[in-house]
C-alpha atoms as a PDB file:
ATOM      1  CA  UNK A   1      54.886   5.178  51.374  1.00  0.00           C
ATOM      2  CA  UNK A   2      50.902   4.523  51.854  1.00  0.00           C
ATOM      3  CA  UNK A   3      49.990   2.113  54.466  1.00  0.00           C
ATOM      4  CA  UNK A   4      48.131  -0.733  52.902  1.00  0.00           C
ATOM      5  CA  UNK A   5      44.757  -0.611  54.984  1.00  0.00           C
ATOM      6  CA  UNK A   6      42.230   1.665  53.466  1.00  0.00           C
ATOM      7  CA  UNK A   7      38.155   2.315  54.832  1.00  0.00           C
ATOM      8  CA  UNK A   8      36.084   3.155  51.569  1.00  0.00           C
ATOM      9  CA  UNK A   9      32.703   4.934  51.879  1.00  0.00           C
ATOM     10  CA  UNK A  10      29.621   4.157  50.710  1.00  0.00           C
ATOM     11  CA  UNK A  11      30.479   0.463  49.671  1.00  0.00           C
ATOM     12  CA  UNK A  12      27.498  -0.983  50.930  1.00  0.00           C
ATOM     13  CA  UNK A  13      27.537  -4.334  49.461  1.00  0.00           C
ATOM     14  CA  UNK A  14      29.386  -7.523  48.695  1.00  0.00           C
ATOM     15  CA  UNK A  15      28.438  -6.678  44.718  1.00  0.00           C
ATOM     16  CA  UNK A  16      30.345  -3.079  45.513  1.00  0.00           C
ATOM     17  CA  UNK A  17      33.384  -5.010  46.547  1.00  0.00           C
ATOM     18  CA  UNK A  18      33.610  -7.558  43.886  1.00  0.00           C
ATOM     19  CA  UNK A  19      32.990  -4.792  41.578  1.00  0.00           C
ATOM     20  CA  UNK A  20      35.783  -2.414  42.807  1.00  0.00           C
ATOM     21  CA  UNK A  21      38.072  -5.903  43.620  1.00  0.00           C
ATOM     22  CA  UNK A  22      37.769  -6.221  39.789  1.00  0.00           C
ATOM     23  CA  UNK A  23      38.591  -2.778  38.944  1.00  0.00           C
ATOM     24  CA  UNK A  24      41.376  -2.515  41.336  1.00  0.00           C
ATOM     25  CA  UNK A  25      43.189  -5.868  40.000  1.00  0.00           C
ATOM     26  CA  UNK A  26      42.827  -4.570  36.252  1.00  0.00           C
ATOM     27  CA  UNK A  27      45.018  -1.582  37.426  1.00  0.00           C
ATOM     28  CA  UNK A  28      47.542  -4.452  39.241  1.00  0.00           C
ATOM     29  CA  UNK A  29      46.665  -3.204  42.688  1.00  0.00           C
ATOM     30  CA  UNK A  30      47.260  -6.432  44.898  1.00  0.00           C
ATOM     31  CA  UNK A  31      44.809  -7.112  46.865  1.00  0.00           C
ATOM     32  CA  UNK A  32      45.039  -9.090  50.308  1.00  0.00           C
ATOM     33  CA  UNK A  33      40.891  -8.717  50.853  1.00  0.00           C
ATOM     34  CA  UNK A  34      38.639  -6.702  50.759  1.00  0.00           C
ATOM     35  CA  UNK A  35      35.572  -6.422  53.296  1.00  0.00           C
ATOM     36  CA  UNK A  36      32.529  -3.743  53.360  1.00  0.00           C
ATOM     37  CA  UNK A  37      33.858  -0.759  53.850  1.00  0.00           C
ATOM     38  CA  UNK A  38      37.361  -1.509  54.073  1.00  0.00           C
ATOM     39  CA  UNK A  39      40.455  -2.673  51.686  1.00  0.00           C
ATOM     40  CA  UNK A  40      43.557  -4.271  52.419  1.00  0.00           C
ATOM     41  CA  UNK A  41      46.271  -4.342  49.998  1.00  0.00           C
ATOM     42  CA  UNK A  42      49.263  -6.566  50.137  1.00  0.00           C
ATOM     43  CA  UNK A  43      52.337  -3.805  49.201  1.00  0.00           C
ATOM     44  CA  UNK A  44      52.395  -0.606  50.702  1.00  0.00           C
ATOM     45  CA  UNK A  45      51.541   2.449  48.058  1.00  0.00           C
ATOM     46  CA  UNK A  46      54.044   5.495  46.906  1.00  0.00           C
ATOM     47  CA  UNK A  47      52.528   8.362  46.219  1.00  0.00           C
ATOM     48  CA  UNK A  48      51.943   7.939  42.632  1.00  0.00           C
ATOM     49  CA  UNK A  49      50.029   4.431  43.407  1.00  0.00           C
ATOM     50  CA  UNK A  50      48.387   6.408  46.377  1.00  0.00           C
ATOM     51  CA  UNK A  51      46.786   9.019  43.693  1.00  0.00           C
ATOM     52  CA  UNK A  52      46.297   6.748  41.255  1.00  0.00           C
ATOM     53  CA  UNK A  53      43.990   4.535  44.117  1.00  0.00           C
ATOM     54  CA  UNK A  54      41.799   7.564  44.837  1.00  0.00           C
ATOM     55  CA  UNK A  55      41.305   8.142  41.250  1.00  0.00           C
ATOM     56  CA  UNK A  56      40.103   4.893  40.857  1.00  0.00           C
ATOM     57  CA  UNK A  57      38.035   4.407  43.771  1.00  0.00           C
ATOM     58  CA  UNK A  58      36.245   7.622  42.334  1.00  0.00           C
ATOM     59  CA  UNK A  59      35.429   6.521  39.466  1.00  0.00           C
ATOM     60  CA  UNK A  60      33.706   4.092  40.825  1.00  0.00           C
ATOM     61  CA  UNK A  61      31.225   5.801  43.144  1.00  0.00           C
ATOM     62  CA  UNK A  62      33.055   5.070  46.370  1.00  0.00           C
ATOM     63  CA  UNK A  63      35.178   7.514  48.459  1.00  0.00           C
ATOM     64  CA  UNK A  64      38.106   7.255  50.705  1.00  0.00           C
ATOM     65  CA  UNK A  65      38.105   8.096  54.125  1.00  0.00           C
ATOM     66  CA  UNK A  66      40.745   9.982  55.791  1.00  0.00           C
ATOM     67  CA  UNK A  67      39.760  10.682  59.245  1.00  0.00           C
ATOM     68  CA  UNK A  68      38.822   8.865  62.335  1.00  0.00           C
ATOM     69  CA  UNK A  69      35.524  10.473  63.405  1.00  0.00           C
ATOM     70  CA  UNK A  70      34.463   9.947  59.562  1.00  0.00           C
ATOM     71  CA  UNK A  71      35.873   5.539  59.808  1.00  0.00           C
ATOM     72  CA  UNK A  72      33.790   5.301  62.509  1.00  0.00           C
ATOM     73  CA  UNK A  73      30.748   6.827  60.973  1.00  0.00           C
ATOM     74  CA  UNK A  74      31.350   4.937  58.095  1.00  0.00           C
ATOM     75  CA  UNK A  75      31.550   1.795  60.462  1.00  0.00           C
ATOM     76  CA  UNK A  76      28.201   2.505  62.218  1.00  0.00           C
ATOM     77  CA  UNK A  77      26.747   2.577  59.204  1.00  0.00           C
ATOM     78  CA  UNK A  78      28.009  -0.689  57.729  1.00  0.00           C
ATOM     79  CA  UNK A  79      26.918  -2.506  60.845  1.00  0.00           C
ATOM     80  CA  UNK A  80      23.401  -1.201  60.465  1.00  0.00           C
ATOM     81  CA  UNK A  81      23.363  -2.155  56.867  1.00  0.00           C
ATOM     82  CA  UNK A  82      24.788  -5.681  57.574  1.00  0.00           C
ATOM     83  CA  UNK A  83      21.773  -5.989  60.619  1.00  0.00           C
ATOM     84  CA  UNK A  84      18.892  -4.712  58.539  1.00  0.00           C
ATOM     85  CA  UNK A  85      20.356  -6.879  55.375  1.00  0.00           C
ATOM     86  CA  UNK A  86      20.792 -10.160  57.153  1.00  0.00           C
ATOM     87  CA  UNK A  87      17.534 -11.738  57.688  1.00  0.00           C
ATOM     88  CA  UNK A  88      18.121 -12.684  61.385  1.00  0.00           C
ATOM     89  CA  UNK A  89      16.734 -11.285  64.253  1.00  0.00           C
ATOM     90  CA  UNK A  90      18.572  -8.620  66.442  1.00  0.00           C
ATOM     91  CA  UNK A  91      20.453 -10.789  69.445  1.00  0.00           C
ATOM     92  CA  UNK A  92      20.826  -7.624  71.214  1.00  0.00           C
ATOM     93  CA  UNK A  93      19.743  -3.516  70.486  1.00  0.00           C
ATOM     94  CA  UNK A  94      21.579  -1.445  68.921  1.00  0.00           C
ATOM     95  CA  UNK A  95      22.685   0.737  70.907  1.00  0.00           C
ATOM     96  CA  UNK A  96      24.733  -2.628  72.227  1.00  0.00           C
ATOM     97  CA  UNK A  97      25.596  -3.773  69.200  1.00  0.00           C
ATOM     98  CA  UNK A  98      27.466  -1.057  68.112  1.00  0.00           C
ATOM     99  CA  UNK A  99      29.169  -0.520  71.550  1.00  0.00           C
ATOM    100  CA  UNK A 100      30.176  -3.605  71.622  1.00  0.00           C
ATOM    101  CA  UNK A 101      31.607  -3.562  67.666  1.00  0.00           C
ATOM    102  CA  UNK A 102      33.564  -0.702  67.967  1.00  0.00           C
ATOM    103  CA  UNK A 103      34.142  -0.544  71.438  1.00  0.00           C
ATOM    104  CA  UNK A 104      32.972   3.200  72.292  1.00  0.00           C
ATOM    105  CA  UNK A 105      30.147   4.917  74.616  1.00  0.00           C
ATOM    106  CA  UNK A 106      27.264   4.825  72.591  1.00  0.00           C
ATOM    107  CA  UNK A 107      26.415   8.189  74.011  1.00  0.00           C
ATOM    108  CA  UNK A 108      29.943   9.320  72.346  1.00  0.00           C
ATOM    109  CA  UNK A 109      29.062   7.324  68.229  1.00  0.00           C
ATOM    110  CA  UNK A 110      25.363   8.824  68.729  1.00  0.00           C
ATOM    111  CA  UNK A 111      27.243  12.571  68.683  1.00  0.00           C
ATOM    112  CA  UNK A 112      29.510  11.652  66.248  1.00  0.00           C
ATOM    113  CA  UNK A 113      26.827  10.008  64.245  1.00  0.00           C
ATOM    114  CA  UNK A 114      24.493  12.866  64.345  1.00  0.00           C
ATOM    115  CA  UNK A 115      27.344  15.789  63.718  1.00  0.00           C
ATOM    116  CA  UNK A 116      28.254  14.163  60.903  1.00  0.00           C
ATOM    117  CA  UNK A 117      25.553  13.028  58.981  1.00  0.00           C
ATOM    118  CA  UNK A 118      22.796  15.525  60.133  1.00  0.00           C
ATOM    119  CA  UNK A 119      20.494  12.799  62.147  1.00  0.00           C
ATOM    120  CA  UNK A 120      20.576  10.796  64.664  1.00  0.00           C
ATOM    121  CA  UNK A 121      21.607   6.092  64.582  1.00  0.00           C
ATOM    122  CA  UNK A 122      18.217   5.957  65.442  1.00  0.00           C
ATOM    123  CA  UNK A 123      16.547   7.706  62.556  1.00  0.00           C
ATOM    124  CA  UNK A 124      19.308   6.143  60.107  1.00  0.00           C
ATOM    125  CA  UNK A 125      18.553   2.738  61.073  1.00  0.00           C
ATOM    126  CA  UNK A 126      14.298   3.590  60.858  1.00  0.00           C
ATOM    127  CA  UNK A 127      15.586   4.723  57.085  1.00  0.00           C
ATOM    128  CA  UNK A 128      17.513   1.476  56.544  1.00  0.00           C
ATOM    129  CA  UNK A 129      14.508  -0.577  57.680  1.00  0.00           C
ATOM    130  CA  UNK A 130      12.411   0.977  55.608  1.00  0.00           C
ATOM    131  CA  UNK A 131      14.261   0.726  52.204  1.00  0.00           C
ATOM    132  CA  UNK A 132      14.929  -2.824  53.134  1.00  0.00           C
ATOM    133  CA  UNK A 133      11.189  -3.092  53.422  1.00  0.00           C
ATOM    134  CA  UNK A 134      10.400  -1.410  50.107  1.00  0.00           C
ATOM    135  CA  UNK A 135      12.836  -3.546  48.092  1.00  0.00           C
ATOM    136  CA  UNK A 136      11.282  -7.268  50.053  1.00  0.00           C
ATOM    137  CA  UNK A 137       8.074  -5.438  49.108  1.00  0.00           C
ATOM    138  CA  UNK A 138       8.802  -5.213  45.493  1.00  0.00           C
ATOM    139  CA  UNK A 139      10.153  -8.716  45.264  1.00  0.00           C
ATOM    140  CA  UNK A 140       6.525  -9.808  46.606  1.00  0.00           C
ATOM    141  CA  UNK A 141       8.102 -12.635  47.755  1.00  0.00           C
ATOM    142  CA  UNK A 142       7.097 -12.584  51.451  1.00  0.00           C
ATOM    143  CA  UNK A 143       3.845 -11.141  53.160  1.00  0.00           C
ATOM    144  CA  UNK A 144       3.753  -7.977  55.317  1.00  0.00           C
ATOM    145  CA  UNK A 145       3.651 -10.001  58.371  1.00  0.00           C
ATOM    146  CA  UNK A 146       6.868 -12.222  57.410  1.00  0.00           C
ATOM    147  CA  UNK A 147       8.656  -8.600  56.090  1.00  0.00           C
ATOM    148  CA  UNK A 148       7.741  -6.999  59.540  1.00  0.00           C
ATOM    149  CA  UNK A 149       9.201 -10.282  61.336  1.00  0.00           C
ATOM    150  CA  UNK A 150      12.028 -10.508  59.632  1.00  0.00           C
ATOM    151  CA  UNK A 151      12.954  -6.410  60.166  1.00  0.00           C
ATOM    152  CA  UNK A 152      12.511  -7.150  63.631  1.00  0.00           C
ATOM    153  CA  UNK A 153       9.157  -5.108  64.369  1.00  0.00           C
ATOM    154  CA  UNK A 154       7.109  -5.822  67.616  1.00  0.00           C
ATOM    155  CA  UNK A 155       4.080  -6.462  65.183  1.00  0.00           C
ATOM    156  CA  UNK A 156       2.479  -6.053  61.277  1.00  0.00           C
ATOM    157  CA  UNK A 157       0.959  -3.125  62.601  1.00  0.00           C
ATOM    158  CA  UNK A 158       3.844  -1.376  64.171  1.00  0.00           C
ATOM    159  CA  UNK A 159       5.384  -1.808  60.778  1.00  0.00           C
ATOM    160  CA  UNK A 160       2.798  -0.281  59.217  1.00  0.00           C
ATOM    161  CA  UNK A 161       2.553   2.589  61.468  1.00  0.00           C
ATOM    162  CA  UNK A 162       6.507   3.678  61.032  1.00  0.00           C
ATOM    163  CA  UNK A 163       5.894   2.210  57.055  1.00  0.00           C
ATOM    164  CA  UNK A 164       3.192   5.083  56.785  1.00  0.00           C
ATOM    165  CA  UNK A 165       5.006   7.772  58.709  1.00  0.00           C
ATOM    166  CA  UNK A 166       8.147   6.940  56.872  1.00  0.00           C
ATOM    167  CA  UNK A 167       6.242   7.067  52.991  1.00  0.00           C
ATOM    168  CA  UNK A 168       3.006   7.882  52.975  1.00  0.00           C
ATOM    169  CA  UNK A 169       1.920   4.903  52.076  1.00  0.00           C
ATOM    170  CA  UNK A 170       0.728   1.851  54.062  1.00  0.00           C
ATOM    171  CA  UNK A 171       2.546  -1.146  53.293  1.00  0.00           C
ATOM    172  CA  UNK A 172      -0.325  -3.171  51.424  1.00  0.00           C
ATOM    173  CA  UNK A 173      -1.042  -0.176  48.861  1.00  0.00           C
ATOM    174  CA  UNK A 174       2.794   0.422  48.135  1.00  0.00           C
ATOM    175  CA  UNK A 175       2.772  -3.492  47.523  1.00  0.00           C
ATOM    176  CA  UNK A 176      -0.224  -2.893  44.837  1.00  0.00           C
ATOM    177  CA  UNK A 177       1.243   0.457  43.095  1.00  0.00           C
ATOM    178  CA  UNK A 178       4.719  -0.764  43.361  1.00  0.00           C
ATOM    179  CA  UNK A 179       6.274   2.258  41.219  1.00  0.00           C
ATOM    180  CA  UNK A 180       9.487   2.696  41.845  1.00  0.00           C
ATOM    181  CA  UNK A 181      10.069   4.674  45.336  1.00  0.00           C
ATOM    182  CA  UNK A 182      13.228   2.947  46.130  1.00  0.00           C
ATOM    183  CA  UNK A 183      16.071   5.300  47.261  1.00  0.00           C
ATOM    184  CA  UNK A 184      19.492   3.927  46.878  1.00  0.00           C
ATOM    185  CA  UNK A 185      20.666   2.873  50.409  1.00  0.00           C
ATOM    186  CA  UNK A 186      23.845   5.319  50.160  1.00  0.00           C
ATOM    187  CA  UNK A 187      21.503   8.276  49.632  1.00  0.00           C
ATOM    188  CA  UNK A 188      20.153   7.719  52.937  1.00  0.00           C
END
């Protein structure tokens, strides 16, 4: 028998786990909850079940994770999501944040972080900021100033500068071409 708490990689949003909720349900998989990144079912899974989970969660663009040093890369990278996605300023860095979240020496998740994926919280969470950016630019919904504000840049111009670095493209031309140079937030 399966336990009946799985982490699921590269669910990234609450439309990713309504979406794979649904899916999960048609196949009579009873669900508890489900949270980013993580599912909790209320029966514990044979083998069959087990296989026929994986399969599913496949299919729908999402992946199981097995191992520890891979949950809590998965986990650093929710919480960055969730910070850059929620519209309120940081109470804290991040560094703090995520010690405090998963309750390891930041030090230790920044290795971990970096082995894994290939580059460092830092740079991850520069990429996150920046996508977010892109998509409140294409909205056009807010100005520059209110986008930079709200990503929790020092200044406008600061958030230009990494903007620039990060696309080649200030802020206020991307805002006037505004082609499509979105990349999807899992591809980061």
């Amino acid at each position: 028998m399966k336990n009946t708490h799985f982490h699921i990689k590269n669910m990234v949003c609450s439309h990713c786990a309504e979406v794979l909720e649904e899916k999960l349900s048609q196949a009579g998989f009873k669900i508890e909850r489900i949270e980013l990144g993580e599912l909790y079912l209320s029966e514990a899974l044979d083998e069959q079940e087990y296989g026929q989970l994986v399969n599913l969660i496949q299919d729908n663009g999402f992946d199981l994770i097995d191992d520890e040093n891979s949950r809590i890369v998965e986990q650093i990278k929710q919480l960055i999501i969730q910070q850059v996605r929620s519209n309120t300023p940081m109470q804290k860095n991040l560094s703090d944040l995520l010690t405090d979240k998963i309750h390891k020496d930041y030090q230790q998740l920044s290795r971990l972080f970096s082995a894994v994926e290939g580059k460092s919280i830092e740079r991850y969470f520069i990429l996150q900021k920046i996508e977010r950016a892109k998509e409140l630019i294409v909205y056009d919904e807010k100005s520059l100033s209110q986008i930079a504000l709200e990503l929790d840049y020092s200044s406008q111009q600061h958030f230009s500068r990494q903007f620039k670095k990060e696309t080649g493209l200030a802020p206020s031309h991307f805002k006037d071409i505004k082609e499509n140079k979105r990349t999807s937030i899992d591809q980061l």
